[in-house]
Protein backbone atom coordinates (compact mmCIF):
# COMPACT_ATOMS: atom_id res chain seq x y z
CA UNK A 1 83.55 8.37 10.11
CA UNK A 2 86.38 6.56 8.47
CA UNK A 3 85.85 4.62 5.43
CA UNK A 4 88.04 1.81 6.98
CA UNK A 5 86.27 1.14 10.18
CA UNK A 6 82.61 1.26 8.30
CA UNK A 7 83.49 -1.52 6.42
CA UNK A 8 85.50 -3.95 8.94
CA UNK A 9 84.49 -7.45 9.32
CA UNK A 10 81.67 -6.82 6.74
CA UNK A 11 84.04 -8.39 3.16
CA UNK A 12 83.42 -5.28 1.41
CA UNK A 13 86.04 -4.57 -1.36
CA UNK A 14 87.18 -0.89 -1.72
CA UNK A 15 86.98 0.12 -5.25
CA UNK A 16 87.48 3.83 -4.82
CA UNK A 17 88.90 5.80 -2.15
CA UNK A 18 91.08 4.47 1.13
CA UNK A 19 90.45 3.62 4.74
CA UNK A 20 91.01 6.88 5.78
CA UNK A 21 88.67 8.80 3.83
CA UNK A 22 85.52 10.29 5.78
CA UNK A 23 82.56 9.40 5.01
CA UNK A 24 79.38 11.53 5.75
CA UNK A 25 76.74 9.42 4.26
CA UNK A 26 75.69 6.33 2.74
CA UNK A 27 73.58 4.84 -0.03
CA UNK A 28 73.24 1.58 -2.54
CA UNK A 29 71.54 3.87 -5.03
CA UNK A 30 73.64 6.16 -6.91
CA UNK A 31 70.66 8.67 -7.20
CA UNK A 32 71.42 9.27 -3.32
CA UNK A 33 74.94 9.77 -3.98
CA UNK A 34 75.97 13.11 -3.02
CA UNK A 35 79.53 14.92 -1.65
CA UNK A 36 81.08 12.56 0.97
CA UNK A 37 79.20 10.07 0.41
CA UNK A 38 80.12 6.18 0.27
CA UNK A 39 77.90 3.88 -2.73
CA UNK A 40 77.58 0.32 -1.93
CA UNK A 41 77.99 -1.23 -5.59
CA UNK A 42 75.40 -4.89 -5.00
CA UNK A 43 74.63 -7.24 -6.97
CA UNK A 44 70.57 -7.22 -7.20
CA UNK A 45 68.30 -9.49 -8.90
CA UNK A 46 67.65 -7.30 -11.99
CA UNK A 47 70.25 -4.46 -11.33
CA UNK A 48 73.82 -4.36 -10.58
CA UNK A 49 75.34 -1.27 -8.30
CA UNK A 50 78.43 -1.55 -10.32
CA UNK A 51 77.02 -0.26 -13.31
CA UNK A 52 75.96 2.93 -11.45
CA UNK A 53 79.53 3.61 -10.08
CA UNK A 54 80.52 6.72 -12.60
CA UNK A 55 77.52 8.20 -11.69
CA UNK A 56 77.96 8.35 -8.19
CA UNK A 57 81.20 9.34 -8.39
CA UNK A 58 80.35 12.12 -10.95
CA UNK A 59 77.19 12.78 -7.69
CA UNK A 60 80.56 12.91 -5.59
CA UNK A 61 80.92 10.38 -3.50
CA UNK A 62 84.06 9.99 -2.03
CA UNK A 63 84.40 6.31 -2.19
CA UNK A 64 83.15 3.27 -3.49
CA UNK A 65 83.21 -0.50 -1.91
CA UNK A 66 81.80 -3.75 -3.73
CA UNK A 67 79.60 -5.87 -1.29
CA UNK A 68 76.92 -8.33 -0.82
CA UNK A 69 73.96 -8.24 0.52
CA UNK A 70 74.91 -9.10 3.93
CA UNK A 71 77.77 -6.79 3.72
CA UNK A 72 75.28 -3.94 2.99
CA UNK A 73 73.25 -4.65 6.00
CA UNK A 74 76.42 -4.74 8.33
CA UNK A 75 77.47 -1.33 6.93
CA UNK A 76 74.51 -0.12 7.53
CA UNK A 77 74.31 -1.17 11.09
CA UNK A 78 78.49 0.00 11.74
CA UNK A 79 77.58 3.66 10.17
CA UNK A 80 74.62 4.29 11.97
CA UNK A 81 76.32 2.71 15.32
CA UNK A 82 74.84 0.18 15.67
CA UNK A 83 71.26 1.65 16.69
CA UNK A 84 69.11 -1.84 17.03
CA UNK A 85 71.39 -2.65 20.24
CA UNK A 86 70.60 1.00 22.01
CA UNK A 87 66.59 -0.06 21.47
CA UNK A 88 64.16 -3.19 22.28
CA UNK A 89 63.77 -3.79 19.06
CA UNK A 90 60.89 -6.91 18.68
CA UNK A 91 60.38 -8.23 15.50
CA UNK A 92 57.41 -10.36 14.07
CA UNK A 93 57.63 -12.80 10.79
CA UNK A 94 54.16 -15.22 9.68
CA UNK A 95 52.55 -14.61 7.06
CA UNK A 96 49.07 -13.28 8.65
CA UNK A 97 49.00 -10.94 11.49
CA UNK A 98 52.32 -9.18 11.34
CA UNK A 99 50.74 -5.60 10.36
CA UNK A 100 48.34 -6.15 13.33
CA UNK A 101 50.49 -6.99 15.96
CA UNK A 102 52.97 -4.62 15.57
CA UNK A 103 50.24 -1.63 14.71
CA UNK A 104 49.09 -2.62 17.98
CA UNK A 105 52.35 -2.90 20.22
CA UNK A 106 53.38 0.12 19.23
CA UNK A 107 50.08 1.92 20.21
CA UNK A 108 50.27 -0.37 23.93
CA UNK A 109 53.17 0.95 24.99
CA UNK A 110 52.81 4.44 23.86
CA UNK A 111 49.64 4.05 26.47
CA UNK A 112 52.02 3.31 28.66
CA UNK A 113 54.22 5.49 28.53
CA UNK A 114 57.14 4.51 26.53
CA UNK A 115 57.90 6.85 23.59
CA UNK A 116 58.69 3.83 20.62
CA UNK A 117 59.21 3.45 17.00
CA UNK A 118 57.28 1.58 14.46
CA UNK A 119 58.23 -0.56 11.08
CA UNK A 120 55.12 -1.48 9.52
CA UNK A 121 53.42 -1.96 5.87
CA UNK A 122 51.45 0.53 6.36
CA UNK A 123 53.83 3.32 7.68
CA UNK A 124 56.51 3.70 9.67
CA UNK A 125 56.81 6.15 12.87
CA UNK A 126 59.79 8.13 14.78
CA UNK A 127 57.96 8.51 18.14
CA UNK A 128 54.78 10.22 16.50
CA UNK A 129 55.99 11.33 13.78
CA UNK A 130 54.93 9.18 10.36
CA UNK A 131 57.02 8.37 7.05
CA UNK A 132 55.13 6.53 4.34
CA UNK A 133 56.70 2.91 3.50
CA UNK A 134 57.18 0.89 0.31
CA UNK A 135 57.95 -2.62 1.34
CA UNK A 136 57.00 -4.98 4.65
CA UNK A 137 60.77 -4.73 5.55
CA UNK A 138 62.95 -2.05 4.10
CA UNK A 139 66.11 -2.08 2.92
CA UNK A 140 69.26 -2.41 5.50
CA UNK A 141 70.38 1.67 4.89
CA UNK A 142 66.62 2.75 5.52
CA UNK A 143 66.04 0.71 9.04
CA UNK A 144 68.89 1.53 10.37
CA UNK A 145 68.62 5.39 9.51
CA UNK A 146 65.37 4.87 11.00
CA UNK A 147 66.55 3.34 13.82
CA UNK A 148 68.98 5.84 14.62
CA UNK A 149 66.37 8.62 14.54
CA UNK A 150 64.64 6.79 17.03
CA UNK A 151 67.32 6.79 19.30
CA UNK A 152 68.13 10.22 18.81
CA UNK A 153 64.42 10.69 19.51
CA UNK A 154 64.63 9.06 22.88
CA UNK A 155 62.43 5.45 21.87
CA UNK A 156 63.30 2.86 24.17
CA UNK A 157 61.33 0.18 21.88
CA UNK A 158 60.67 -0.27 18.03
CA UNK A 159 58.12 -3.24 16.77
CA UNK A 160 59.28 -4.44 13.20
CA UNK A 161 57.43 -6.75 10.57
CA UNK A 162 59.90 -8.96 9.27
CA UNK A 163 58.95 -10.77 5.81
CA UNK A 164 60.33 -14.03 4.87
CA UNK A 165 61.76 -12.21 1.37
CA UNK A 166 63.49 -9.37 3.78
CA UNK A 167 65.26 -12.04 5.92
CA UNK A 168 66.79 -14.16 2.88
CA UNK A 169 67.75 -11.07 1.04
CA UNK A 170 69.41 -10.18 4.58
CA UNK A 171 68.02 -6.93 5.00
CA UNK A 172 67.28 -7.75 8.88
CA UNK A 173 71.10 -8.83 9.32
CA UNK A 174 73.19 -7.33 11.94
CA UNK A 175 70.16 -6.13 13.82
CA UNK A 176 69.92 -7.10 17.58
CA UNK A 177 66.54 -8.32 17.89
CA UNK A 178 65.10 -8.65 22.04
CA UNK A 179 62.09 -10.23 21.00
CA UNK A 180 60.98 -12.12 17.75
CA UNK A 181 57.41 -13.22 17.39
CA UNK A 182 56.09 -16.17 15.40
CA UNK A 183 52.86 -15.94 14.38
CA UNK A 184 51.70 -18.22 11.78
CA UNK A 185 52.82 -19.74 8.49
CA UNK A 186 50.26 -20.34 5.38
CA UNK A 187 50.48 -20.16 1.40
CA UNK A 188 51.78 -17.19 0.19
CA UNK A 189 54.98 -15.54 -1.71
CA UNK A 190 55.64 -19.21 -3.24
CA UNK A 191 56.43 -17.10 -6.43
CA UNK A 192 59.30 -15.86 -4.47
CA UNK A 193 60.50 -18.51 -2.34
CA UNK A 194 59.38 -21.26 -4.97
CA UNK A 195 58.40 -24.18 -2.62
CA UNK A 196 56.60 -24.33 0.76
CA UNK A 197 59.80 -25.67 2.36
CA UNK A 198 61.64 -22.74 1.53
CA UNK A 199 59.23 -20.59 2.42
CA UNK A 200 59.58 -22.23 6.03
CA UNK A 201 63.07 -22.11 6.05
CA UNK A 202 63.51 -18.33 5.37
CA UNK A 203 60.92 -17.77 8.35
CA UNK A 204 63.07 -19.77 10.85
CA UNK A 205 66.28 -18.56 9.90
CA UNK A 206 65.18 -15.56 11.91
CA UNK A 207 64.46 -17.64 14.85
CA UNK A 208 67.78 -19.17 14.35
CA UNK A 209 70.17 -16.02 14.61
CA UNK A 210 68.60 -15.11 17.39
CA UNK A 211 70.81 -14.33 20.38
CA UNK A 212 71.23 -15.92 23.68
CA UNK A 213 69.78 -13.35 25.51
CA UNK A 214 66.84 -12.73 23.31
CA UNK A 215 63.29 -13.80 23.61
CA UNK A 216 61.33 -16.70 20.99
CA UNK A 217 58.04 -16.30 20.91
CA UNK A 218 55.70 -18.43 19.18
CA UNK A 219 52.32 -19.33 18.10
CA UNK A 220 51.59 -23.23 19.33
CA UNK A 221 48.43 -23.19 17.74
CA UNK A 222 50.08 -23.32 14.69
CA UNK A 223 51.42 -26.35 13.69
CA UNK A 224 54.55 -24.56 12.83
CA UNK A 225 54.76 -23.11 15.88
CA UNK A 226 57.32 -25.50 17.13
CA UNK A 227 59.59 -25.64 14.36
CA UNK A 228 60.46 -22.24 14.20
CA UNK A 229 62.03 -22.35 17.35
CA UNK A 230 63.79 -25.81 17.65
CA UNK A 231 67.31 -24.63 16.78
CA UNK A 232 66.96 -21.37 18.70
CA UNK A 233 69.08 -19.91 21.32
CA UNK A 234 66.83 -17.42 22.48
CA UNK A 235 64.49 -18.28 25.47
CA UNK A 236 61.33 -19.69 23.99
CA UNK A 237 58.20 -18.62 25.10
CA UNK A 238 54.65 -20.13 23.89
CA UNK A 239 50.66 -19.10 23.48
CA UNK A 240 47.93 -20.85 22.55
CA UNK A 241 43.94 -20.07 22.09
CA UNK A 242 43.39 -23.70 22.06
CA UNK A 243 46.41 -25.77 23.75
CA UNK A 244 48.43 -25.90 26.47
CA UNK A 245 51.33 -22.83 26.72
CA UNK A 246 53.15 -20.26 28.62
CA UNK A 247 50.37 -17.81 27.74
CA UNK A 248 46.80 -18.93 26.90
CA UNK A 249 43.53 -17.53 25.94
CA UNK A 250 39.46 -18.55 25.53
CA UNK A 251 37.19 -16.55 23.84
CA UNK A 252 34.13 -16.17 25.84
CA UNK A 253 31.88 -13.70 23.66
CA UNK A 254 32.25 -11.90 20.32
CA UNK A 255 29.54 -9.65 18.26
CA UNK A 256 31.03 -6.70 16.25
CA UNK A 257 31.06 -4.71 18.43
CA UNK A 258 34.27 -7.05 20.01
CA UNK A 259 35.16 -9.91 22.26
CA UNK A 260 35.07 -10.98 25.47
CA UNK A 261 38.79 -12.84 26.38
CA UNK A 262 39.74 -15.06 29.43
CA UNK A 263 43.53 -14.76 29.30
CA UNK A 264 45.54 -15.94 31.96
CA UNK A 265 42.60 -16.88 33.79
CA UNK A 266 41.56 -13.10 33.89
CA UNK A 267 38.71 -11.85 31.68
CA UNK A 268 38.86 -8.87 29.58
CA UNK A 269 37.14 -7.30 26.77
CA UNK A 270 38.88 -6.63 23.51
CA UNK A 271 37.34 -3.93 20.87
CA UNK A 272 38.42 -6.64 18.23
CA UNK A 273 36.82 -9.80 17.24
CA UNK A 274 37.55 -13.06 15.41
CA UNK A 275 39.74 -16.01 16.48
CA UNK A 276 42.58 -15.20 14.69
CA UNK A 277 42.71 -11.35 16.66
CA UNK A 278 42.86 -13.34 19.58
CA UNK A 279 45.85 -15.00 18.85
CA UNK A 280 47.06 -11.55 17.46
CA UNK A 281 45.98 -9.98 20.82
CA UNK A 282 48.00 -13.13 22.57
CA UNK A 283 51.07 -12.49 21.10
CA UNK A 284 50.79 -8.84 22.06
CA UNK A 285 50.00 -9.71 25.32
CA UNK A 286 52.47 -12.24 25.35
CA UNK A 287 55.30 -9.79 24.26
CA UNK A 288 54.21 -7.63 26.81
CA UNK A 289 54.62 -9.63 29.73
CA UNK A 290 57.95 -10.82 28.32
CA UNK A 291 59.18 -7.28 28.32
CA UNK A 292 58.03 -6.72 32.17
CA UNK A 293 54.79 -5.34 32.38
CA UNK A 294 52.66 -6.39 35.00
CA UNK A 295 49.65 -8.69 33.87
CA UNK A 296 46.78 -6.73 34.73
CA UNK A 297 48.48 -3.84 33.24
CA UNK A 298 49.07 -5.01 30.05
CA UNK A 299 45.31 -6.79 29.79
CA UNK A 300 43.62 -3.43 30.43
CA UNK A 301 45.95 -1.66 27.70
CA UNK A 302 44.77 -4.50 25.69
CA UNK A 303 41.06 -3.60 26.13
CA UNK A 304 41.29 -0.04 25.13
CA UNK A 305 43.42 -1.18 21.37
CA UNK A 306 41.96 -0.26 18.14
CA UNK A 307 42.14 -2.40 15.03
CA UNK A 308 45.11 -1.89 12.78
CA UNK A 309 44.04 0.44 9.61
CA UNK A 310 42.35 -1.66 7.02
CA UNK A 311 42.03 -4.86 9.22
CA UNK A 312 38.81 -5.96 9.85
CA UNK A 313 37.15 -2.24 9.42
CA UNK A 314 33.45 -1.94 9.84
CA UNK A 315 31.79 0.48 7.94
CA UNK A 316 27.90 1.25 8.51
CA UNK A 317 26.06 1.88 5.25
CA UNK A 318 22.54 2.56 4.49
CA UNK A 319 19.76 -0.49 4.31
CA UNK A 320 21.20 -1.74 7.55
CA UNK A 321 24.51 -2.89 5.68
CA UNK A 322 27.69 -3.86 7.30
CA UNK A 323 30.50 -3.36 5.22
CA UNK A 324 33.72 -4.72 6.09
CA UNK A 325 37.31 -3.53 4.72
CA UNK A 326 39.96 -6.09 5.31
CA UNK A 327 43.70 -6.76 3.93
CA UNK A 328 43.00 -10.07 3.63
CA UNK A 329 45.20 -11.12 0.10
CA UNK A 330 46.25 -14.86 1.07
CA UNK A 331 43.45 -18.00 1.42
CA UNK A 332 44.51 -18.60 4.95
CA UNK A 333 43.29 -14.88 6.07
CA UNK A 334 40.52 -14.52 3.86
CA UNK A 335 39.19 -17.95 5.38
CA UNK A 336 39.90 -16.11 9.22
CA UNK A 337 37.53 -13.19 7.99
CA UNK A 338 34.93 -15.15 6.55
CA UNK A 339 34.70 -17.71 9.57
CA UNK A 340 34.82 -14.90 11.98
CA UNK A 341 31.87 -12.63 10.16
CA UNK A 342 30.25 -15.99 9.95
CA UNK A 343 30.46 -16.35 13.68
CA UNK A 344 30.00 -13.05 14.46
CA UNK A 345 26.29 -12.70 12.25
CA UNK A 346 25.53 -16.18 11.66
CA UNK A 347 21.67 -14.60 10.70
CA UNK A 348 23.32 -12.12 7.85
CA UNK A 349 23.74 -12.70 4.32
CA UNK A 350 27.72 -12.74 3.40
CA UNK A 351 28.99 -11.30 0.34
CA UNK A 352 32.74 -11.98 -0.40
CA UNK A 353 34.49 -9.11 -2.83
CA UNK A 354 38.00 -10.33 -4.06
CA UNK A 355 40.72 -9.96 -6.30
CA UNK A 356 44.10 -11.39 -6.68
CA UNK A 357 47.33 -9.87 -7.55
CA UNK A 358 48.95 -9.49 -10.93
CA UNK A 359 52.71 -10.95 -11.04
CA UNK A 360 52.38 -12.63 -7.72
CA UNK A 361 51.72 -16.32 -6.63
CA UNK A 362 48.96 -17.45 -9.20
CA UNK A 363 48.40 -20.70 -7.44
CA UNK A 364 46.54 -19.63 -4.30
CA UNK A 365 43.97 -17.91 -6.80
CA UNK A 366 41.79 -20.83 -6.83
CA UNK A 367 42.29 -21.39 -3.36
CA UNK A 368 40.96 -18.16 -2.50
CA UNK A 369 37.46 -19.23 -4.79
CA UNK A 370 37.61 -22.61 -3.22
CA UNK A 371 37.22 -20.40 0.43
CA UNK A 372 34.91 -17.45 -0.62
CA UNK A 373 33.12 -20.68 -2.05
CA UNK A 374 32.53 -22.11 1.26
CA UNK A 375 31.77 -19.54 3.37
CA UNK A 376 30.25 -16.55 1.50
CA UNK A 377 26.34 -16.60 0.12
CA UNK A 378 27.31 -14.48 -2.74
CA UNK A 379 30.79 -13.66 -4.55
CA UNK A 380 32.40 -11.06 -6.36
CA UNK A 381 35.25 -11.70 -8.46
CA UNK A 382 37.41 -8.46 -9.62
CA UNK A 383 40.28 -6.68 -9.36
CA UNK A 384 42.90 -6.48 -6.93
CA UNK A 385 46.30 -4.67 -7.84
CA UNK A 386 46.64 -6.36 -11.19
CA UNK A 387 49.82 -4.63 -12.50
CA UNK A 388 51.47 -6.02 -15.36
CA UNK A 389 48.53 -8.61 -15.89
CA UNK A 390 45.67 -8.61 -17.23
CA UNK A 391 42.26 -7.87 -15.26
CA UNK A 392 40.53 -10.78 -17.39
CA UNK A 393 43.27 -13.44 -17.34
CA UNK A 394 43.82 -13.26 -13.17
CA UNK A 395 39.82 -13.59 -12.86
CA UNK A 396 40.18 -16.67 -15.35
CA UNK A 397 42.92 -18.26 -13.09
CA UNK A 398 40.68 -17.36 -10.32
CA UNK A 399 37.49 -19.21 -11.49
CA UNK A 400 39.28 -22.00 -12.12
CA UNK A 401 38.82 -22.83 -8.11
CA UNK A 402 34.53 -22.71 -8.40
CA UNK A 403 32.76 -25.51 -8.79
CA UNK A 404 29.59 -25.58 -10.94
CA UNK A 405 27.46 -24.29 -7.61
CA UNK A 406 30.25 -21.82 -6.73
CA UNK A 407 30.24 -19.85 -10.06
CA UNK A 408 26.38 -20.08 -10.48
CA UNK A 409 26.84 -17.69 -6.88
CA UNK A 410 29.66 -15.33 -8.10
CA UNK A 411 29.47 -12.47 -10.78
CA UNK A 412 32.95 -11.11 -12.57
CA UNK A 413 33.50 -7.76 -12.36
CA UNK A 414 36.61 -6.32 -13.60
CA UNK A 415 36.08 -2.33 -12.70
CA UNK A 416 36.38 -2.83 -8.62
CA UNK A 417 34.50 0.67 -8.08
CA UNK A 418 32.04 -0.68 -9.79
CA UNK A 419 32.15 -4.04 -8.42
CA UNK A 420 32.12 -2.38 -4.57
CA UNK A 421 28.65 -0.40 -6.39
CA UNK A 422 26.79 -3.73 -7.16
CA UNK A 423 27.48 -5.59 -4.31
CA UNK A 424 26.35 -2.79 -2.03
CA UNK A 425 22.84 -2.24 -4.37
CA UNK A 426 22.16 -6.09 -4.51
CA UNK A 427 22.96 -7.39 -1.22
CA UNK A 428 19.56 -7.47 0.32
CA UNK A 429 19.29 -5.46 3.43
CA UNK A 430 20.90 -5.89 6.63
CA UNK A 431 24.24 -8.22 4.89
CA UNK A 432 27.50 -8.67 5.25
CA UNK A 433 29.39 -7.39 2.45
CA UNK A 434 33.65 -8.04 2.75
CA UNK A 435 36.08 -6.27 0.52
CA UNK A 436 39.24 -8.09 0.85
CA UNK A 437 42.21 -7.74 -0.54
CA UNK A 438 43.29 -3.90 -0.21
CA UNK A 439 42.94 -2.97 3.44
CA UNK A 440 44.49 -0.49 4.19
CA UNK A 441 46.21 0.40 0.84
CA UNK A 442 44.75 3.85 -0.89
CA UNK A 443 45.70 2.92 -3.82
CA UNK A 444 45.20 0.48 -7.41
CA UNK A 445 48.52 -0.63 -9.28
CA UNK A 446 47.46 -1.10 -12.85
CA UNK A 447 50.34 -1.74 -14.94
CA UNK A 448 52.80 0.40 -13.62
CA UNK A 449 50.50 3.07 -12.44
CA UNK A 450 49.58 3.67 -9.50
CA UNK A 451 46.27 5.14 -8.87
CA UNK A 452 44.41 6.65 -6.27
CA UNK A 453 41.51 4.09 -4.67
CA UNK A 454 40.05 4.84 -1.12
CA UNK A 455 37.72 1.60 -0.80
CA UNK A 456 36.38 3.67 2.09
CA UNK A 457 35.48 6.56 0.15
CA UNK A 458 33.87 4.75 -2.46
CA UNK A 459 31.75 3.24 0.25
CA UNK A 460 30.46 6.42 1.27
CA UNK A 461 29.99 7.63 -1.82
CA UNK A 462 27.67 4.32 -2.81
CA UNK A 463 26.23 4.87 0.16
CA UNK A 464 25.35 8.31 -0.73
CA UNK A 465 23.08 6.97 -3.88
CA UNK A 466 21.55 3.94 -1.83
């Protein structure tokens, strides 16, 4: 393809090369830079592309533009022709629930039949074939390689979590979205975004470029919900566990073992459980119905779904212990799991395990104490992914949020093995003991390493001495 018609409309300066030269490839990072290739020189937060140009032209590429970030995305799209507009491509921003929803979608409709893609935090997927994934919503050149492979691969849908960070850095740009989701919007990345508001406003600038003939669909239990959506052009569509809406839902029955849902006025059972899977479940139900399958279809696809890796994941241990596994890092969806195990074994002893990231938003760490508080009989305090932080200082900020009674119930435990060791040897038999915070992650970040940590394996291997 010709350098020239890559780069119309998007601004992009040429800095090397002309319109005519062919270009086989693409890349922002001159490491990728090989013959025939074209490096987009940006401007990042802590690196600039155009200090890497003689080193992708020494890689040799064949020419070199100077763009923005939006300019990126829309060079990605125009290279890879535009693959978003040849799928159904549904995207879902909130903070809680994203991972979940689109885990799930992806799984429904591959039960029905359609081969899709998926763009998750946990992993991303060409049909059934799985690529590991480093951030909630890649960069511009990596979805839309993606999504081109899942053309080629015949997908006639892709779900996509879409973060608040990768729709102001305008990695989502110049994708045609059919359906965008909305599920909820509490405290988190404020060390990002800086203030709530703007937090908000990154969130509903997605809602706001949506097209004409796309689909809105939000959350109305969320008081959010209709914000996001007031300047859209898209058709709206609403759910609610609680109010009045397009789409709406009662839960009848939970124990762990799942729930028992009246949606639409039709009952079915649901292999997950707590309130806030319901309105997960909704807006996957929701979606469906929006994208034409029949009701009674889509609710008995909805019966047989799994949880999402890491969300909400029940382990069995020995002395009659439950022990849960969930991804729960914010103090809106740690409060979700604790009310729901709460509900769910209201007779059980709760143990909360938690941590709290290094070099992320410090002030919902006493937040999350203030919660595990609240709702658990005994806390844990220890490590989450501390990185460049210290261990000790993070626990500090988080004991800040105990009162006198809550810290008399808590122990500090820096060493999280070890932390997962004493809470399964102390909690008296038949508890409930939550580790939140990693989920699905099989991994620790301590300063810049990252190091292997299988919360489930440890589990068994407790288990194994209990």
């Amino acid at each position: 393809m010709k350098l020239g018609k890559i780069i119309a409309k998007t601004g992009a300066t040429i800095l090397h090369g002309s319109p005519e030269t062919e270009i086989s490839s693409i890349c922002s990072d001159s490491r990728k830079a090989c013959q025939g290739a074209l490096f987009i020189a940006v401007k990042g937060f802590s690196i600039d592309g155009h200090d890497f140009i003689d080193a992708a032209l020494q890689a040799g590429a064949a020419a070199v533009v100077s763009a923005d970030r939006l300019a990126l995305a829309l060079i990605a799209d125009a290279f890879y022709g535009h693959p978003s507009g040849k799928l159904n491509l549904v995207g879902i921003t909130g903070t809680n629930g994203k991972t979940t929803t689109v885990t799930l979608l992806y799984h429904m409709f591959r039960s029905l039949g359609y081969e899709c893609g998926l763009l998750s935090t946990i992993a991303n997927y060409v049909g059934p074939d799985k690529s590991e994934t480093a951030n909630t919503t890649a960069d511009p050149i990596t979805i839309n390689s993606l999504l081109d492979q899942m053309v080629a691969k015949g997908c006639e849908y892709c779900f996509m979590e879409v973060s608040s960070i990768g729709v102001e850095q305008e990695r989502v740009s110049g994708l045609e979205f059919k359906v965008g989701i909305f599920s909820n919007l509490t405290h988190d990345h404020l060390d990002y975004h800086g203030t709530f508001a703007e937090y908000l406003r990154c969130k509903k600038l997605f809602f706001d470029r949506l097209p004409k003939g796309a689909f809105a669909i939000t959350n109305m239990d969320d008081r959010n919900g209709e914000v996001m959506v007031q300047n859209t052009q898209a058709k709206v569509v609403t759910y609610s566990c609680r109010s009045i809406a397009d789409h709406s839902c009662r839960i009848l029955e939970q124990s762990f073992d799942g729930m028992l849902l009246r949606i639409d006025g039709e009952e079915t059972w649901t292999r997950l459980i707590g309130a806030h899977n319901a309105q997960n479940l909704m807006a996957i139900y929701t979606t469906a119905v929006t994208l034409g399958v029949p009701q009674k279809e889509a609710l008995v696809a909805l019966s047989k779904l799994g949880s999402a890796p890491g969300r909400l994941e029940n382990i069995r241990a020995p002395r009659g212990l439950s022990v849960i596994i969930d991804y729960a890092h914010t103090p809106d969806a740690l409060e979700n799991v604790l009310k729901t195990l709460r509900d769910v074994a209201p007779e059980k002893e709760l143990w909360c395990l938690f941590g709290c990231g290094g070099d992320r938003d410090r002030t919902k760490r006493p937040e999350m104490a203030a919660i595990a508080e609240k709702l658990s009989d005994r806390i844990i305090v220890t490590s989450d992914n501390s990185r460049t932080e210290k261990t000790e200082d993070i626990i500090e900020d988080i004991k800040k949020g105990f009162s006198p009674k809550g810290l008399a119930k808590a122990i500090c435990i820096a060493d999280r093995k070890e932390a997962i060791r004493t809470a399964m040897m102390l909690a008296p038999e038949g508890s409930t003991i939550l580790l939140a915070g990693k989920g699905h992650e099989t991994y620790q970040i301590m300063g810049t390493v990252k190091n292997h940590f299988d919360e489930r394996e440890i589990v068994k291997e407790v288990s194994e001495t209990l």
